[in-house]
N, C-alpha and C. Protein backbone atom coordinates (compact mmCIF):
# COMPACT_ATOMS: atom_id res chain seq x y z
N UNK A 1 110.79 82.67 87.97
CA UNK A 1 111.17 82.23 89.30
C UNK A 1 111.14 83.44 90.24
N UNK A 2 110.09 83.07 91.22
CA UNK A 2 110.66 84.20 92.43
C UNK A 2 111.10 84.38 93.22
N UNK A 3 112.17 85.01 94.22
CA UNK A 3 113.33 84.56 95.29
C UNK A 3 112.98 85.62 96.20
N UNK A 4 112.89 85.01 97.51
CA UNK A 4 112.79 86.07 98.83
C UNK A 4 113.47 85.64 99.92
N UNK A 5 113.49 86.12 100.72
CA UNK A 5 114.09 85.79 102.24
C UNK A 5 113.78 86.20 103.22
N UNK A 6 114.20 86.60 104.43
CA UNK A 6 113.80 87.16 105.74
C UNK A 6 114.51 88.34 105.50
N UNK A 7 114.23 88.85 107.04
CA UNK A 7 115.41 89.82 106.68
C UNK A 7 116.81 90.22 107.02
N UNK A 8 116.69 89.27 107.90
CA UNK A 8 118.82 89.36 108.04
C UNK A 8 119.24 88.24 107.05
N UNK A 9 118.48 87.77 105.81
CA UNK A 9 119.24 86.86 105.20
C UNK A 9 119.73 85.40 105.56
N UNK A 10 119.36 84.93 106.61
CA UNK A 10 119.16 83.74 106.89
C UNK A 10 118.47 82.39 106.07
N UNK A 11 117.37 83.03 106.23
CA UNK A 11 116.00 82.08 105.16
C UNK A 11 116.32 82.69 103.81
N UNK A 12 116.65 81.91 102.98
CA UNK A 12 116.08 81.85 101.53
C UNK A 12 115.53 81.29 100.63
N UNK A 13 114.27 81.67 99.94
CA UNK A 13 113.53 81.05 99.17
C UNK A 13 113.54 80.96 97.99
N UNK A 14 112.83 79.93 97.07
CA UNK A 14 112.45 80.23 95.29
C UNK A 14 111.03 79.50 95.50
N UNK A 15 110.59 80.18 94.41
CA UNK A 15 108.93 80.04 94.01
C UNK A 15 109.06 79.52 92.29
N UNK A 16 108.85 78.42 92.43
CA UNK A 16 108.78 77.95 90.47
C UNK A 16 107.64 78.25 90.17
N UNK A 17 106.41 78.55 90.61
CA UNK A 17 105.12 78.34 90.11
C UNK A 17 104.70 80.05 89.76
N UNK A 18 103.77 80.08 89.28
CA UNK A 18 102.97 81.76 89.27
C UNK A 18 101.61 81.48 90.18
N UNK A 19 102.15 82.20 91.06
CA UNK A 19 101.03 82.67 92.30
C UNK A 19 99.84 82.76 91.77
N UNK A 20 98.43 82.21 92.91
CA UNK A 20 97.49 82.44 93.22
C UNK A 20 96.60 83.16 94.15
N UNK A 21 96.02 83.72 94.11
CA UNK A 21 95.28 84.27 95.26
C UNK A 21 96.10 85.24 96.27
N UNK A 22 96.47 86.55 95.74
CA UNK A 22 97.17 87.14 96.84
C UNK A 22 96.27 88.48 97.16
N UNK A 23 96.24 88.18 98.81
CA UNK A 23 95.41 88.81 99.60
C UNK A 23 96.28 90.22 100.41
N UNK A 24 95.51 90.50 101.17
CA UNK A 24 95.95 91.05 102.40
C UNK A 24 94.97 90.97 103.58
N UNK A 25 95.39 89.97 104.28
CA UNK A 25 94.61 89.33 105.34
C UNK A 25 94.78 90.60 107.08
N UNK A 26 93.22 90.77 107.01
CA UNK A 26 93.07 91.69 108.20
C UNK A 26 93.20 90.60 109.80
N UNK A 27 93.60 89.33 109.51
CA UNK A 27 92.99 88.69 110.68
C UNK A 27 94.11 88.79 112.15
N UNK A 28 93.53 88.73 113.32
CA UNK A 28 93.86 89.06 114.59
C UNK A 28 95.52 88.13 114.66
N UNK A 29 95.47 87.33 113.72
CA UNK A 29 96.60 86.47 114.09
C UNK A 29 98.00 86.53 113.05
N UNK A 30 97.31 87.43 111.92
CA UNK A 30 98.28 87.84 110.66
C UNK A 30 98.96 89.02 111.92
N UNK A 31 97.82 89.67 112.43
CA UNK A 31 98.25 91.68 112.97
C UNK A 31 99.43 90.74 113.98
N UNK A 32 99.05 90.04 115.14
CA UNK A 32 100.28 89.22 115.54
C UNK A 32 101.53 89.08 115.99
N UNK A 33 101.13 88.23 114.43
CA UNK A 33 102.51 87.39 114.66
C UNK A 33 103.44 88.73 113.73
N UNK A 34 102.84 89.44 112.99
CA UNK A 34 103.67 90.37 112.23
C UNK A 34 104.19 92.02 112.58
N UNK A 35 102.91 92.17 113.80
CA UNK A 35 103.20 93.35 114.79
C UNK A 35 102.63 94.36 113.58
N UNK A 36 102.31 93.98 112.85
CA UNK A 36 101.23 95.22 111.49
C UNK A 36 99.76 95.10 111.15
N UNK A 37 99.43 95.81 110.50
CA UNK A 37 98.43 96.38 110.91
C UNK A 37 97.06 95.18 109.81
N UNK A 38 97.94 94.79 108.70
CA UNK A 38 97.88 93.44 108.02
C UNK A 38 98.71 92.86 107.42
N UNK A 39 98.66 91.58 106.65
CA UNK A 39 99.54 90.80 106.11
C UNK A 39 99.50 90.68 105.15
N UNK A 40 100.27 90.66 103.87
CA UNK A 40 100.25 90.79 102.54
C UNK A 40 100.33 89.24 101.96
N UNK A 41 99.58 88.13 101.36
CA UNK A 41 100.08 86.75 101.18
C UNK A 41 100.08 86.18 99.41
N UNK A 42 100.86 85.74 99.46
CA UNK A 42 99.85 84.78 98.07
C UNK A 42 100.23 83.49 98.07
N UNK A 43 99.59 82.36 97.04
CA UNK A 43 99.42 81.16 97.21
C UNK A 43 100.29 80.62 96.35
N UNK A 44 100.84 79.57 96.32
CA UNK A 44 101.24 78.77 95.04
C UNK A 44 101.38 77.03 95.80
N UNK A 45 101.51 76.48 94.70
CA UNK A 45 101.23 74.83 94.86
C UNK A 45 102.78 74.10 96.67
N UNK A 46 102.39 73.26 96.93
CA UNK A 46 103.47 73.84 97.82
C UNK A 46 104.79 73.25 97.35
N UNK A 47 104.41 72.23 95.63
CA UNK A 47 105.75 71.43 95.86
C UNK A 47 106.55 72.57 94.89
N UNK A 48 105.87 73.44 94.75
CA UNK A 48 106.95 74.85 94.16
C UNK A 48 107.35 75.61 94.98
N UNK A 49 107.61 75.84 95.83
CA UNK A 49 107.76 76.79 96.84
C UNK A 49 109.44 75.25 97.80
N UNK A 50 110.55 76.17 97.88
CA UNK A 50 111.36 75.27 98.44
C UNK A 50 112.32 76.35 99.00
N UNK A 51 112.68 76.14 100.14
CA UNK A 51 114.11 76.77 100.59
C UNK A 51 115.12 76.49 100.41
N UNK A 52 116.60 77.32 99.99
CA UNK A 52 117.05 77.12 99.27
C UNK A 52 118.57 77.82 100.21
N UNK A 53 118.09 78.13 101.09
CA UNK A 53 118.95 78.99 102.44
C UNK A 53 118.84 78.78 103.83
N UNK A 54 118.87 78.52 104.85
CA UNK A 54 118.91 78.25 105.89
C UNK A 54 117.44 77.46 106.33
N UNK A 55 117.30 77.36 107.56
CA UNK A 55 115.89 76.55 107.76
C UNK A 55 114.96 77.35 108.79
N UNK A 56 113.96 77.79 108.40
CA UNK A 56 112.99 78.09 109.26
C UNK A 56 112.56 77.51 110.88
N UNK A 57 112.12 78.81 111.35
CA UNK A 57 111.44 77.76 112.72
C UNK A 57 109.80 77.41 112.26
N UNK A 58 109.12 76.38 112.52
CA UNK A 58 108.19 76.27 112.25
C UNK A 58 107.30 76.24 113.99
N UNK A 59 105.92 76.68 113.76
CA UNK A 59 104.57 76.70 114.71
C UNK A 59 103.09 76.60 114.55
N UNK A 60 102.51 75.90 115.30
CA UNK A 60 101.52 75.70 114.99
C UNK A 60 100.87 77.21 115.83
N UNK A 61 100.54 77.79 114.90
CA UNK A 61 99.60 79.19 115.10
C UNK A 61 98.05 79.06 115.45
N UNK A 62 97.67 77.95 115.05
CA UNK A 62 96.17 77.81 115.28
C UNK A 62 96.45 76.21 115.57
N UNK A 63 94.36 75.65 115.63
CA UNK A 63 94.78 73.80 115.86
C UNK A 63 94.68 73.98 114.32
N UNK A 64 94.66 74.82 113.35
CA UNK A 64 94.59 74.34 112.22
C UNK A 64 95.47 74.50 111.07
N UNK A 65 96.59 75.25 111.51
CA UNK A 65 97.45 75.88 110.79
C UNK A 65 98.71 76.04 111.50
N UNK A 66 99.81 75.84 110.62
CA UNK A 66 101.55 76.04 111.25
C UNK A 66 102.05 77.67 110.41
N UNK A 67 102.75 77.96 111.05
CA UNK A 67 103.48 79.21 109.91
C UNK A 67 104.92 79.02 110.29
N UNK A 68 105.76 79.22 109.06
CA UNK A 68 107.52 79.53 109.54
C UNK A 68 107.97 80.99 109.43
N UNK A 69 108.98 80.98 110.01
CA UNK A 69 109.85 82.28 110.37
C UNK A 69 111.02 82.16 110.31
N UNK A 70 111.45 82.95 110.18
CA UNK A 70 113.19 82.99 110.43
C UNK A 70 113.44 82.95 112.27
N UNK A 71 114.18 81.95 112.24
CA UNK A 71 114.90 82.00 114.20
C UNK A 71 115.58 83.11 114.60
N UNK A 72 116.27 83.37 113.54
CA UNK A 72 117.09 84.86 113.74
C UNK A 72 116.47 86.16 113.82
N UNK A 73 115.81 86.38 112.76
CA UNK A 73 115.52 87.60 113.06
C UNK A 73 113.62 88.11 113.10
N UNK A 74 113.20 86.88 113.14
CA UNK A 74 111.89 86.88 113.24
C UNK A 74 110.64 87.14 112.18
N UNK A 75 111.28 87.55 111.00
CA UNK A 75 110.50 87.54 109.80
C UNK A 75 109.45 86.42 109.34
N UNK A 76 108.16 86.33 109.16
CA UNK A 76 107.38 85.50 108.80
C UNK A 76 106.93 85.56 107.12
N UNK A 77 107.63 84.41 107.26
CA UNK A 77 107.77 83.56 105.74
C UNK A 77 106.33 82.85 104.98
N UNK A 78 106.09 81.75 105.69
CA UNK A 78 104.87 81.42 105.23
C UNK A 78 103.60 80.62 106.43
N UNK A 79 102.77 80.18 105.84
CA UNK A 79 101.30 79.86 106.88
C UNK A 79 101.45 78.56 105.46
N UNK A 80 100.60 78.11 106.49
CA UNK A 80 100.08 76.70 105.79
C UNK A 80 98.69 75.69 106.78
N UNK A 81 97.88 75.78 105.98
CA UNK A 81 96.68 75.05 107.12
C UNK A 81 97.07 73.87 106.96
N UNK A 82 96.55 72.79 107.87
CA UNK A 82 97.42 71.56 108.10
C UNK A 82 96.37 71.15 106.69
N UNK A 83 95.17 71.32 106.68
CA UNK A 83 94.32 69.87 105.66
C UNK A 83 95.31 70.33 104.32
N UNK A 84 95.54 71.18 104.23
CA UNK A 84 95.83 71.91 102.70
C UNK A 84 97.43 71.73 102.24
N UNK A 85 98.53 71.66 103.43
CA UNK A 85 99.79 71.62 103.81
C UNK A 85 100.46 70.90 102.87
N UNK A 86 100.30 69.86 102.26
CA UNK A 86 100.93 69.33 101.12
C UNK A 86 100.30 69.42 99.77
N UNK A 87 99.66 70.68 99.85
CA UNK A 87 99.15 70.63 98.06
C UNK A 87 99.36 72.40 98.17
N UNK A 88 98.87 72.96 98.91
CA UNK A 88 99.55 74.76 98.67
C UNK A 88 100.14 75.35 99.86
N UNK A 89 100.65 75.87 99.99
CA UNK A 89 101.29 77.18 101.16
C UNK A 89 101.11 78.84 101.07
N UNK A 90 101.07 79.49 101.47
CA UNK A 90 101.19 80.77 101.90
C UNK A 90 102.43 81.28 101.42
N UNK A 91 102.83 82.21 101.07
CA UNK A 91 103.91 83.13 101.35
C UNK A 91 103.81 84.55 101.58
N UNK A 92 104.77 85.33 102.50
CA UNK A 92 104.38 86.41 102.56
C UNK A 92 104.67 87.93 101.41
N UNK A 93 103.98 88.23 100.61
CA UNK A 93 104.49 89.51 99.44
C UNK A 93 105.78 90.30 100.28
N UNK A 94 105.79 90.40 101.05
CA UNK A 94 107.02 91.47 101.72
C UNK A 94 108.12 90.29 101.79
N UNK A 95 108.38 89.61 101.86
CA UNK A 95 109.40 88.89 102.11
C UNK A 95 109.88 88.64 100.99
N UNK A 96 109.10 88.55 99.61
CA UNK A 96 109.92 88.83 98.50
C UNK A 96 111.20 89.62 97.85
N UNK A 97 112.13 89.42 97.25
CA UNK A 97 113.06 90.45 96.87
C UNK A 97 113.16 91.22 96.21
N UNK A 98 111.69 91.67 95.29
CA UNK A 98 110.94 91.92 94.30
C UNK A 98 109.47 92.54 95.20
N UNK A 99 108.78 92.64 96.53
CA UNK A 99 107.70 92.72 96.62
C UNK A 99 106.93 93.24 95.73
N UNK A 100 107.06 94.10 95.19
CA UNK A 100 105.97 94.77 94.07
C UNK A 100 105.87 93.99 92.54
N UNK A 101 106.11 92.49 92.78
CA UNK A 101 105.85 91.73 91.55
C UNK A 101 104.73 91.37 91.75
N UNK A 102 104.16 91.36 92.99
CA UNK A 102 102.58 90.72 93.35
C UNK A 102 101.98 92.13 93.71
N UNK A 103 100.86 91.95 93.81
CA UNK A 103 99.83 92.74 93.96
C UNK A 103 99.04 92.55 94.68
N UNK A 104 98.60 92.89 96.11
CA UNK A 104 97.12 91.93 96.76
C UNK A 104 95.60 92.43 95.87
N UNK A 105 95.08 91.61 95.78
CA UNK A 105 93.69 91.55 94.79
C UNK A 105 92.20 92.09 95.32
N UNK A 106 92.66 91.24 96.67
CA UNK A 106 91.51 91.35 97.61
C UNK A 106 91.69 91.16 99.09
N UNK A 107 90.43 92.08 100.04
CA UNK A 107 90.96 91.83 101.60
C UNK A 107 90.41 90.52 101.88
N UNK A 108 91.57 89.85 103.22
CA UNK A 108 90.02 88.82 103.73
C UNK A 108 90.48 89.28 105.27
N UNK A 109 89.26 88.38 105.91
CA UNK A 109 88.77 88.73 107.62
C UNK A 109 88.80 90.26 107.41
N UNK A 110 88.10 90.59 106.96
CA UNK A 110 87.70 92.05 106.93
C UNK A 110 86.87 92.53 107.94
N UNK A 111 86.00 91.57 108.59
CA UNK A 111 85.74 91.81 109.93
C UNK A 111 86.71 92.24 111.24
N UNK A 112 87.44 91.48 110.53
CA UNK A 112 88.67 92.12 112.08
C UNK A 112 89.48 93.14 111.40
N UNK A 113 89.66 94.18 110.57
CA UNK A 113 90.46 94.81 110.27
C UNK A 113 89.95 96.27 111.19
N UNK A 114 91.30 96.42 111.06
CA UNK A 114 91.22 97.73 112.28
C UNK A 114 90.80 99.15 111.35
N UNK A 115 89.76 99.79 112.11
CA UNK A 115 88.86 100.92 111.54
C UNK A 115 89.28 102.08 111.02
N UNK A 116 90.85 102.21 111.66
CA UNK A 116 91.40 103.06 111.23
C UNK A 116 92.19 102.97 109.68
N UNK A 117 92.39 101.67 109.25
CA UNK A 117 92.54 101.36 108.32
C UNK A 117 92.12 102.08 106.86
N UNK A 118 90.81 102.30 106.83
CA UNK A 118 90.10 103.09 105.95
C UNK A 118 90.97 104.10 105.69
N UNK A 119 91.12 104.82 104.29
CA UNK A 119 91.45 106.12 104.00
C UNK A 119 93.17 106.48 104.48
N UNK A 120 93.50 105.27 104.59
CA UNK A 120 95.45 105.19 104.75
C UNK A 120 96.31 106.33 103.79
N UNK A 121 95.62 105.95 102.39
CA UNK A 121 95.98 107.11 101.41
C UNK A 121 95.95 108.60 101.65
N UNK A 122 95.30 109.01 102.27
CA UNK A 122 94.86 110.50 102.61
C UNK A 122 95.53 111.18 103.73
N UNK A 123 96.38 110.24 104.18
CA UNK A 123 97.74 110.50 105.31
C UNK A 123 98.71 111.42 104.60
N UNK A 124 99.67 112.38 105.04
CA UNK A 124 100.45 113.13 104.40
C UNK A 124 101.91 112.03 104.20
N UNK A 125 102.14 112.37 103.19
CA UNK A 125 103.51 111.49 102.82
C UNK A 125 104.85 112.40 103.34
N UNK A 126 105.86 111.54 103.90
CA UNK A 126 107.02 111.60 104.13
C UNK A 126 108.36 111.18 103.80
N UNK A 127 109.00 111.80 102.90
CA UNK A 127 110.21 110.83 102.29
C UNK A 127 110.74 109.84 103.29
N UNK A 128 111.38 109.04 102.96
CA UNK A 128 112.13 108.21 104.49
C UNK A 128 113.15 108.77 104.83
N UNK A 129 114.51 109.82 103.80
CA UNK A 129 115.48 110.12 104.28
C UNK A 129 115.36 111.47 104.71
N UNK A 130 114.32 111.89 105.07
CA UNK A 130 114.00 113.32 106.23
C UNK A 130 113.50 113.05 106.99
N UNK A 131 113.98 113.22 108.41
CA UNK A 131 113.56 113.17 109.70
C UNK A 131 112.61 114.36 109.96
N UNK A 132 111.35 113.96 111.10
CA UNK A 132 110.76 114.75 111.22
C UNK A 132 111.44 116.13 111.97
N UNK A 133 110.78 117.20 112.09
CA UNK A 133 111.39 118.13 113.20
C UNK A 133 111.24 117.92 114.91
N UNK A 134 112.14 118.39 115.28
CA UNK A 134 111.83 118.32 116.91
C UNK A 134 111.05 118.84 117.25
N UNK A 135 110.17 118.43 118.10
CA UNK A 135 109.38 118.87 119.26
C UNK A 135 110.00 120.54 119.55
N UNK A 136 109.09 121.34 120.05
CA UNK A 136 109.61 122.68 120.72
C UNK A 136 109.72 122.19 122.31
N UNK A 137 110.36 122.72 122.40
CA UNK A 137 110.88 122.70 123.99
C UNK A 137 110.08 123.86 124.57
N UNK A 138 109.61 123.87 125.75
CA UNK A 138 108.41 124.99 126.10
C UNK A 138 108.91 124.67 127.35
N UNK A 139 109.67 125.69 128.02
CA UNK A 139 110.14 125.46 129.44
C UNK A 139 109.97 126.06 130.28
């Protein structure tokens, strides 16, 4: 079983099934609605996938697709295309409580992924609990 939520804890989820197809989608409407640079997803059947914690806002994101979120704090939960909507759903890998139980496999809309993207790895790493240094003051 896998359990996730948003992130002030509002929305909570369980997943009975073992995921299919998890991506990381470059497309103009993942970057978005999520304010990043892509979206991490995977699939499972949708009558496994149930909330189990508060209730999502739901939207239609495209004419062909709805996604939910948390009302509170704006976290995006899952996508669902309408033809497909009662047999699989979306969920997002980060919203898991566990993210690193999934893995994305493969990119899609790789056409729209942003160029800078390439070579992310080769960035210098920064612990999170050291702040960078200040700026010099040059007066």
């Amino acid at each position: 079983m896998l359990t996730g939520g948003c992130h002030c804890g509002t929305v909570r989820y369980e997943v009975a099934a073992t995921p299919f197809e998890p991506v990381l989608c470059h497309c103009a409407d993942c970057r978005r609605v999520s304010g990043a640079p892509a979206l991490a997803w995977f699939t499972v059947p949708a009558g496994d996938f149930r909330y189990v914690g508060g209730a999502p806002q739901r939207y239609a994101s495209s004419p062909r697709a709805s996604r939910e979120f948390c009302g509170a704090c704006g976290a995006q939960i899952t996508f669902a295309e309408t033809a497909l909507a009662n047999r699989q759903i979306d969920v997002t890998i980060a919203s898991l409580d566990d993210p690193r139980a999934i893995r994305p496999e493969q990119h899609i809309f790789v056409r729209s992924r942003l160029d800078w993207m390439t070579g992310l790895d080769l960035l210098p790493d920064r612990a999170d609990d050291v702040p960078p240094p200040p700026p010099e003051h040059r007066g």
